[in-house]
Every structure is written in structure tokens, then in C-alpha cells.
C-alpha atoms as a PDB file:
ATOM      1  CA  UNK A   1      71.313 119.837 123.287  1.00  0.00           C
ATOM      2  CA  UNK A   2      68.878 118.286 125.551  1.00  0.00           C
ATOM      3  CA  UNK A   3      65.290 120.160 126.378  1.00  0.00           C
ATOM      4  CA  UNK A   4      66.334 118.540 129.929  1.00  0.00           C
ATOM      5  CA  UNK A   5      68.984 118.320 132.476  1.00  0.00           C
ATOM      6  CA  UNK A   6      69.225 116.375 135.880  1.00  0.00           C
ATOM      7  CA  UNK A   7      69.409 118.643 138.484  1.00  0.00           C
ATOM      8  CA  UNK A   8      71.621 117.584 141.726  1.00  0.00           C
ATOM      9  CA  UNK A   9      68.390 116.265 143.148  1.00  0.00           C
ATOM     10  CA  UNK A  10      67.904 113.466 140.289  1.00  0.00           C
ATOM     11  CA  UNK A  11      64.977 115.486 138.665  1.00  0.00           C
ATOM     12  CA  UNK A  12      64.655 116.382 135.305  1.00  0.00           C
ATOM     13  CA  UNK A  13      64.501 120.322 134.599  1.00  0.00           C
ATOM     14  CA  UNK A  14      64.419 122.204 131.537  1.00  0.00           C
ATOM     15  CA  UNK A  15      68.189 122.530 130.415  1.00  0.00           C
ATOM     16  CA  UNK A  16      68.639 126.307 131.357  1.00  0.00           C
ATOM     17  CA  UNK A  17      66.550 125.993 134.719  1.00  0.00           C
ATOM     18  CA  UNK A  18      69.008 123.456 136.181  1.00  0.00           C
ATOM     19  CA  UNK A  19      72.346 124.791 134.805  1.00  0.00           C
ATOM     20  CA  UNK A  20      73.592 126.984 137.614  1.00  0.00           C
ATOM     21  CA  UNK A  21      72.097 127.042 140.873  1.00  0.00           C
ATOM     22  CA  UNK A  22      70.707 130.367 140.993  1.00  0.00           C
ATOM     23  CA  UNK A  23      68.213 129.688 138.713  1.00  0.00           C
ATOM     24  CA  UNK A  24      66.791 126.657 140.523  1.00  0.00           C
ATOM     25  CA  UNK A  25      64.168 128.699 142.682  1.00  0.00           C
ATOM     26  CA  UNK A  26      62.820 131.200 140.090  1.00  0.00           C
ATOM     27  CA  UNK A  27      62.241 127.886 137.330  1.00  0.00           C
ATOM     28  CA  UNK A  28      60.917 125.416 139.741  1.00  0.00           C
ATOM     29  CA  UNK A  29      58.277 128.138 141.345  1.00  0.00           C
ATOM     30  CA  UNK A  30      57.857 131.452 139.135  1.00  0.00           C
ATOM     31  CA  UNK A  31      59.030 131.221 135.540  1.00  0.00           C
ATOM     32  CA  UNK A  32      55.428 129.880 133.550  1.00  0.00           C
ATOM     33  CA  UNK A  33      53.427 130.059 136.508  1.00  0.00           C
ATOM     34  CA  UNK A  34      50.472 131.886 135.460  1.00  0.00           C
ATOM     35  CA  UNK A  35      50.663 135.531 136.778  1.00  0.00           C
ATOM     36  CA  UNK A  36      47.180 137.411 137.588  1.00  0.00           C
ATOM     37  CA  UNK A  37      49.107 140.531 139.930  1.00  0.00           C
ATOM     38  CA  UNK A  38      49.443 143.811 138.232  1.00  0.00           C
ATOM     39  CA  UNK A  39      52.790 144.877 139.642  1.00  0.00           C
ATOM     40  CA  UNK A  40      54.439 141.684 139.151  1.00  0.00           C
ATOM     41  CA  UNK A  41      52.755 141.428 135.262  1.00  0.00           C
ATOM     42  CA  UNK A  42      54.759 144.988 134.774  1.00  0.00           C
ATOM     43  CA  UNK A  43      57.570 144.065 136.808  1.00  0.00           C
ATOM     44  CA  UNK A  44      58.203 140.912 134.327  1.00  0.00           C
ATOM     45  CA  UNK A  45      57.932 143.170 131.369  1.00  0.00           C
ATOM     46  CA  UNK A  46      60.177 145.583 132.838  1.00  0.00           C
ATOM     47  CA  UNK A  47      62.639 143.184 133.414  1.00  0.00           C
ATOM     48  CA  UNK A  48      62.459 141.437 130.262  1.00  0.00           C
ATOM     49  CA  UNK A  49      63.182 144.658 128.900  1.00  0.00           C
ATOM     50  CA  UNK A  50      65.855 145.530 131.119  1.00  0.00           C
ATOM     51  CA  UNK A  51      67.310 142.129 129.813  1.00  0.00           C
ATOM     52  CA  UNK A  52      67.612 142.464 126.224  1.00  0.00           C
ATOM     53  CA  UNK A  53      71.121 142.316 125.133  1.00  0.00           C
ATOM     54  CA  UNK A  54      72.356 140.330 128.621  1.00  0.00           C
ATOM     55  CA  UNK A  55      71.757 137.452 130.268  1.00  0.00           C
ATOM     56  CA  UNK A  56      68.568 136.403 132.580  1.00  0.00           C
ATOM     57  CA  UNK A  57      71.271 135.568 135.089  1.00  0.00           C
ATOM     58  CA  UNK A  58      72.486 139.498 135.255  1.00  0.00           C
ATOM     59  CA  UNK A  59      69.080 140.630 135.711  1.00  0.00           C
ATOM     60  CA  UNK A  60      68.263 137.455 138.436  1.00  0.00           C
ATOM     61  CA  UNK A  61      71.311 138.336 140.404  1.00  0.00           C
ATOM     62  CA  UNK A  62      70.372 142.213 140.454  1.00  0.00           C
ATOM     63  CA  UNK A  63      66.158 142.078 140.891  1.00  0.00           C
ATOM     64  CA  UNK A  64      66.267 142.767 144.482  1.00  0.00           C
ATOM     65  CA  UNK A  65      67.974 146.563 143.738  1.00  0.00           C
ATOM     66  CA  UNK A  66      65.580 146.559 140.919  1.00  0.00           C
ATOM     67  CA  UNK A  67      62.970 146.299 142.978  1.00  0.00           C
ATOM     68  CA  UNK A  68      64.115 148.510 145.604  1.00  0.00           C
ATOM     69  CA  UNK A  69      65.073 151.149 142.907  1.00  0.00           C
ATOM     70  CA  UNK A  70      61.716 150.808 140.973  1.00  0.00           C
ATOM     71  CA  UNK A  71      59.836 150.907 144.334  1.00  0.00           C
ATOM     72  CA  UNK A  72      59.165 146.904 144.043  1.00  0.00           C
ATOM     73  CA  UNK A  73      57.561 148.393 140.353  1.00  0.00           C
ATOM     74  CA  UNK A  74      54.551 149.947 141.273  1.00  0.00           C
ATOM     75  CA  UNK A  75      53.900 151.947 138.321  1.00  0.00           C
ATOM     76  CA  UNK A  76      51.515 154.642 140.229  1.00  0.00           C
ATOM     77  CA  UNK A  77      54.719 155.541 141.817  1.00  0.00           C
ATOM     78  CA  UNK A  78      57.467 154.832 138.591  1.00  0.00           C
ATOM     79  CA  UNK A  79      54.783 157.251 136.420  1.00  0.00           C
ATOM     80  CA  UNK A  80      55.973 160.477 138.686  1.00  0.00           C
ATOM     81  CA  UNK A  81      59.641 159.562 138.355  1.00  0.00           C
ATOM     82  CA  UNK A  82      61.106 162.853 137.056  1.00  0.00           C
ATOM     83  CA  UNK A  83      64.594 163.227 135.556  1.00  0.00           C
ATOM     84  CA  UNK A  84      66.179 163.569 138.882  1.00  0.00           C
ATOM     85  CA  UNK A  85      64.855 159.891 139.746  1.00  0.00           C
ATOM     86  CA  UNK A  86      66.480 159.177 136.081  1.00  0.00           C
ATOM     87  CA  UNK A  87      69.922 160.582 137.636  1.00  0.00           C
ATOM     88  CA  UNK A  88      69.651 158.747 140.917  1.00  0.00           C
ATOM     89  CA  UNK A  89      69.453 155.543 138.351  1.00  0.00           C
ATOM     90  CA  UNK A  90      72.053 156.077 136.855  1.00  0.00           C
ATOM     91  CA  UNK A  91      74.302 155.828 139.839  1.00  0.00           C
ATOM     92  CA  UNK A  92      73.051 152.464 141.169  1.00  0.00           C
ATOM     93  CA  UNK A  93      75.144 150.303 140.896  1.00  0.00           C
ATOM     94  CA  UNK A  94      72.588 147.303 142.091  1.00  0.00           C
ATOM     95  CA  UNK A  95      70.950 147.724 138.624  1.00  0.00           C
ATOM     96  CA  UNK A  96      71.398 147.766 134.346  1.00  0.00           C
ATOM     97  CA  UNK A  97      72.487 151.602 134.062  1.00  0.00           C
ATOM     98  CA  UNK A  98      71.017 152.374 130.569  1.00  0.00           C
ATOM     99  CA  UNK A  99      69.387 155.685 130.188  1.00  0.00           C
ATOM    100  CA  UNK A 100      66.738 154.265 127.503  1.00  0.00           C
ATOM    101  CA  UNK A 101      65.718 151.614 129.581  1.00  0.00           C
ATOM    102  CA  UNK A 102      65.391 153.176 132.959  1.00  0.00           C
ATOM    103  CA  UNK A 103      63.631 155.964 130.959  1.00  0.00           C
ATOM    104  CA  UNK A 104      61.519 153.614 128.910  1.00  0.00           C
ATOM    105  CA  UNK A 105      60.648 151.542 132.512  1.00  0.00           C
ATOM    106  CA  UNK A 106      59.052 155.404 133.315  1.00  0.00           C
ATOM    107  CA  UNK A 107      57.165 155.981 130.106  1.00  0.00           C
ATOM    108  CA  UNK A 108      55.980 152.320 130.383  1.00  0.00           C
ATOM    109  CA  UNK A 109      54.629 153.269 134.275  1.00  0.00           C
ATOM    110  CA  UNK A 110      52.583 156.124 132.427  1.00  0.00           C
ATOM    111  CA  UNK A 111      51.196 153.460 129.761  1.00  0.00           C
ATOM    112  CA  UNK A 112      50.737 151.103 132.142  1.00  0.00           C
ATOM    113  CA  UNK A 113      48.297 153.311 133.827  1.00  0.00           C
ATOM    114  CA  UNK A 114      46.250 154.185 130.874  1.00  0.00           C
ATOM    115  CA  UNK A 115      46.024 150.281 130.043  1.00  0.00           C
ATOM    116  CA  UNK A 116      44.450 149.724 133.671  1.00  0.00           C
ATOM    117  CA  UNK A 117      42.122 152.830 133.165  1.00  0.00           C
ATOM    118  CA  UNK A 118      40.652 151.534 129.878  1.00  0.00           C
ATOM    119  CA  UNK A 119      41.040 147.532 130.599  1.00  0.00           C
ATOM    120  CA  UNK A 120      40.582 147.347 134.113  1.00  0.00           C
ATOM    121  CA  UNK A 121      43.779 145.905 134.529  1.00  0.00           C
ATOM    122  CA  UNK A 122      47.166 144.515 132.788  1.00  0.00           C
ATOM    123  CA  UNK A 123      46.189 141.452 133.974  1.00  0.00           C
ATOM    124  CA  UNK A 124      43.144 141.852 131.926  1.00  0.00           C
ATOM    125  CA  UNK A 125      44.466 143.203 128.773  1.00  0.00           C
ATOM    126  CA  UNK A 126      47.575 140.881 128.748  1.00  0.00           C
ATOM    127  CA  UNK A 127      45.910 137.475 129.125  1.00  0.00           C
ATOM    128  CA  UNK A 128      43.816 138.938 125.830  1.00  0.00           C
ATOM    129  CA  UNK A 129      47.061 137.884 124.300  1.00  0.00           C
ATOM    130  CA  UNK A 130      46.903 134.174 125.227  1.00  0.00           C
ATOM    131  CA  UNK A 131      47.463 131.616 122.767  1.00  0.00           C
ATOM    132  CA  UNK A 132      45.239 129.254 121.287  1.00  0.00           C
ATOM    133  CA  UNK A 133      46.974 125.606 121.151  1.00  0.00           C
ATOM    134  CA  UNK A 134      46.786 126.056 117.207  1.00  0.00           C
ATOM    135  CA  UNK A 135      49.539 128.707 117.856  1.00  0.00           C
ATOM    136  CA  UNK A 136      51.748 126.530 120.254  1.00  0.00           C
ATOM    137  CA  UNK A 137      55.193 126.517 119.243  1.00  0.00           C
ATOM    138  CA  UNK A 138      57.233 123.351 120.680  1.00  0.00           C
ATOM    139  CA  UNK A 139      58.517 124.237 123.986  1.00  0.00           C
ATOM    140  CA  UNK A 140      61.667 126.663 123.824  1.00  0.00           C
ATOM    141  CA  UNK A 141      62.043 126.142 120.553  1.00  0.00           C
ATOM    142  CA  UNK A 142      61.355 129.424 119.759  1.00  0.00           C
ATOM    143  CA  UNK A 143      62.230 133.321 120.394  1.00  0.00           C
ATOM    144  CA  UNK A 144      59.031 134.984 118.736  1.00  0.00           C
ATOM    145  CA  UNK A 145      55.818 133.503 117.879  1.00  0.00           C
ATOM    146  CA  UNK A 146      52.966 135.094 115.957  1.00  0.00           C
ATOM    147  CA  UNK A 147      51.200 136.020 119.357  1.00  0.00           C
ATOM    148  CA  UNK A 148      54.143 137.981 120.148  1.00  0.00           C
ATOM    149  CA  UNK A 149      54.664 139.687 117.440  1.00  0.00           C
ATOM    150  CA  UNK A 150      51.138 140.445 117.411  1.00  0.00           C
ATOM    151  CA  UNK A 151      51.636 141.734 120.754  1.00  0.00           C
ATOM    152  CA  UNK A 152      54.474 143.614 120.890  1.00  0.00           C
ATOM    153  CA  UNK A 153      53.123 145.852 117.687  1.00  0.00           C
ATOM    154  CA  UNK A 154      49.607 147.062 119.830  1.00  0.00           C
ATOM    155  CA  UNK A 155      51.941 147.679 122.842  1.00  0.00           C
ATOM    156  CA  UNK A 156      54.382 149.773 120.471  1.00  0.00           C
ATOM    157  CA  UNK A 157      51.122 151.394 119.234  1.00  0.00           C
ATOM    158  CA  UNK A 158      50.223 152.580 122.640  1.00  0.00           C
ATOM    159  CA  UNK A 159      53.817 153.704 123.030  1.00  0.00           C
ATOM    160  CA  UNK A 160      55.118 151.474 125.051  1.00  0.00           C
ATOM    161  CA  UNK A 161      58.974 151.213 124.795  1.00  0.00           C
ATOM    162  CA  UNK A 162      61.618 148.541 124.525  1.00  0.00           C
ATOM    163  CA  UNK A 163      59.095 145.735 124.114  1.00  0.00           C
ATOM    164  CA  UNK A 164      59.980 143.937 120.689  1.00  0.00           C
ATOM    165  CA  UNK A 165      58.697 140.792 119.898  1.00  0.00           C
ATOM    166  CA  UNK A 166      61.582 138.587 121.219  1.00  0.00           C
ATOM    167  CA  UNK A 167      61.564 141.080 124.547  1.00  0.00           C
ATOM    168  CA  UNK A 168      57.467 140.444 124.561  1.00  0.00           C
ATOM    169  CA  UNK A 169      57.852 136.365 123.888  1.00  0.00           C
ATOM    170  CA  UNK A 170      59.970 136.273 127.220  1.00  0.00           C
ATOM    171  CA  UNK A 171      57.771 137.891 128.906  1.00  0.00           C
ATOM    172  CA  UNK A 172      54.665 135.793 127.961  1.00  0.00           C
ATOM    173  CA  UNK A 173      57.419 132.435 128.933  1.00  0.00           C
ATOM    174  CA  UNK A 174      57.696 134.185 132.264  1.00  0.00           C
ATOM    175  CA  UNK A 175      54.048 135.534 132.994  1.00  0.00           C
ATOM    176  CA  UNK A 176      52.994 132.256 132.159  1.00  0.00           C
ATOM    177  CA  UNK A 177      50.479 133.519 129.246  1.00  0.00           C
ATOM    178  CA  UNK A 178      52.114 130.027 127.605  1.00  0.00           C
ATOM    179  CA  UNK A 179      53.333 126.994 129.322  1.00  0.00           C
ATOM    180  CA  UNK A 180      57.414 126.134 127.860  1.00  0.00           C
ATOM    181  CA  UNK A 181      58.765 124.027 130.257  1.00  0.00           C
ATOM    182  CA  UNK A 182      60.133 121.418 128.514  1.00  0.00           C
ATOM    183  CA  UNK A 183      58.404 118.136 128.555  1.00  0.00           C
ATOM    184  CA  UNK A 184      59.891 115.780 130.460  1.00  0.00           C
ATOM    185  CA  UNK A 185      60.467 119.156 132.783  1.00  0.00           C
ATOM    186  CA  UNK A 186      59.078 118.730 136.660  1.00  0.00           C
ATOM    187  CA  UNK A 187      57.623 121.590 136.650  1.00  0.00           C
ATOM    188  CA  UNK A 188      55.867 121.738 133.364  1.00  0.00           C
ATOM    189  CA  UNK A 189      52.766 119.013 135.087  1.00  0.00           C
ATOM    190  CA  UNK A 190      52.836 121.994 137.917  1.00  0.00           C
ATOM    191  CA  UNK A 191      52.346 124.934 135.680  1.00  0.00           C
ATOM    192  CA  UNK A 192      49.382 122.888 133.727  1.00  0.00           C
ATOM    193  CA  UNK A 193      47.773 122.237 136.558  1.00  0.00           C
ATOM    194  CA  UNK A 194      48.382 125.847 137.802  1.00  0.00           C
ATOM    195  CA  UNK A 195      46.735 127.191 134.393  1.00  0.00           C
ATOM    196  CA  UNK A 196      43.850 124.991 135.030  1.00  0.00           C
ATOM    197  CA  UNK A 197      42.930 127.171 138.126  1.00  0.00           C
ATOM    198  CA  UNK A 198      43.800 130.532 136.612  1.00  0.00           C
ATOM    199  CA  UNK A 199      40.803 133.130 136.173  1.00  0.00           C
ATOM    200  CA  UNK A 200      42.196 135.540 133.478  1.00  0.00           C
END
């Protein structure tokens, strides 16, 4: 398969970003653009998590009741969620309806709190995670990489849930901690030149 497909404006995009329509928005101006905010860092994790086991285009198609349900993921907030809140989940039918994730999405709130007491911030102890070029893998041509991995074990360590290494490489893809557009991608010149400016 082809790294790149013509989308119905003649322009090259990375095969997934230019399959179906709904994707065209979120890969031409979010997915790899570095991401510096707190709430959106967790709300990318979160998601990612959330994701495991389904498609990107299930979670897309429902992140506007995520964010309404998760309080557009403000962790402050998602740390007090009690089990009522987990029981008001449950019945929403805008998002994923699995207990361990929705309760994992509230222990990672609490985590994500202690990270910003002793870092700073996520986006200061998740950009520690960056990779060197050495560790590059070719663009989407992988699921895990050694960074991940790497990754995914100190977050597990601080008892993070639902964030394996596969889970965690998505995340980086998405938070922009790597650049894998595809070459011959549009966007992938944008997202360099984004990273360029970035301040982690």
C-alpha cells in the first residue's frame, strides 16, 4: 500500500488521513502538530486509550461527548469523579462504555496531577520522552518504538492505566512528540516547520 493517497483536492496525504472524509480536518491540522497544552496532552492520551481495540474513526466521530462527558478533560475536575460519575458513564451513549477505561481515564486525572506537581507540567515531563533522530523509525511503519516502550513502562510505574506501548506510540504520533506524516504527505513540511518553533 501506498504511504500516500490523493485527496479530492489533488494533494497528496498520508494514506489513512485522506481515506474517508472525516479524517481530513484532524490530519491536515492536529494529528503531529506539536502539542505544548496540558489538557489537550491528557486528552490525547485519554483518547488513545479509549481507542485501543477500535478504530480512530469511532473515537473521532464520538470526541465531542467525550469531551463534554470528561468536562473537555480537565483532569483537576476528572480526579474528583466518584463512582456515581463512573455510573453516569456508563449510560452515555455519546461515548466508549467500558468500565476500565472510564475508570482508568479517573485514576489517570489523579496521576496526571501528581506529574504536574513534581514536573511542572505534562507538557514538561512528556516532551522528556522525545526522540532523538537516531531512534526515528520510518514514518508509520511502526506501532511501538523503543521510546515508547520506554515510556509507557515509567507511566505504568507511576500507575498510570491503559497506556501500553502501542496505546503510548499513538499518542506520541498524535501529540506530535515525533513527526510520521508520510513523506510525500502535505502536511508533514507543516508539522517540521511547526516543531521548529516549539518550546518544550
Amino acid at each position: 500500500m501506498n504511504a500516500t493517497i490523493e485527496g479530492t483536492d489533488g494533494k497528496q496525504r498520508c494514506h489513512w488521513g485522506g481515506s474517508i472524509p472525516e479524517f481530513f480536518d484532524y490530519h491536515d491540522t492536529e494529528w503531529g502538530f506539536p502539542e505544548g497544552d496540558d489538557y489537550r496532552l491528557f486528552e490525547k492520551l485519554c483518547l488513545e486509550s479509549f481507542q485501543s481495540g477500535l478504530s480512530w474513526r469511532t473515537i473521532l466521530a464520538k470526541r465531542d461527548s467525550f469531551r463534554t462527558a470528561f468536562l473537555d478533560f480537565d483532569f483537576d475536575q476528572i480526579a474528583r469523579f466518584t463512582e456515581r460519575d463512573v455510573d453516569r458513564l456508563l449510560k452515555n451513549e455519546g461515548i466508549v462504555r467500558h468500565r476500565g477505561k472510564i475508570e482508568a481515564a479517573i485514576n489517570n486525572a489523579q496521576r496526571a496531577q501528581e506529574c504536574v506537581r513534581q514536573h511542572g507540567s505534562l507538557k514538561a515531563f512528556f516532551w522528556r520522552y522525545e526522540p532523538g533522530p537516531e531512534q526515528l523509525a520510518e514514518p508509520q511503519t511502526a506501532s511501538t518504538t523503543e521510546t515508547s516502550v520506554v515510556l509507557s513502562k515509567d507511566l505504568k510505574k507511576l500507575g498510570w492505566k491503559f497506556v501500553g506501548p502501542t496505546t503510548v506510540y499513538a499518542f506520541m504520533q498524535a501529540a506530535g512528540l515525533i513527526n510520521d506524516h508520510a513523506e510525500g504527505c502535505i502536511v508533514r513540511s507543516r508539522v517540521e516547520a511547526a516543531r521548529r518553533k516549539f518550546r518544550p
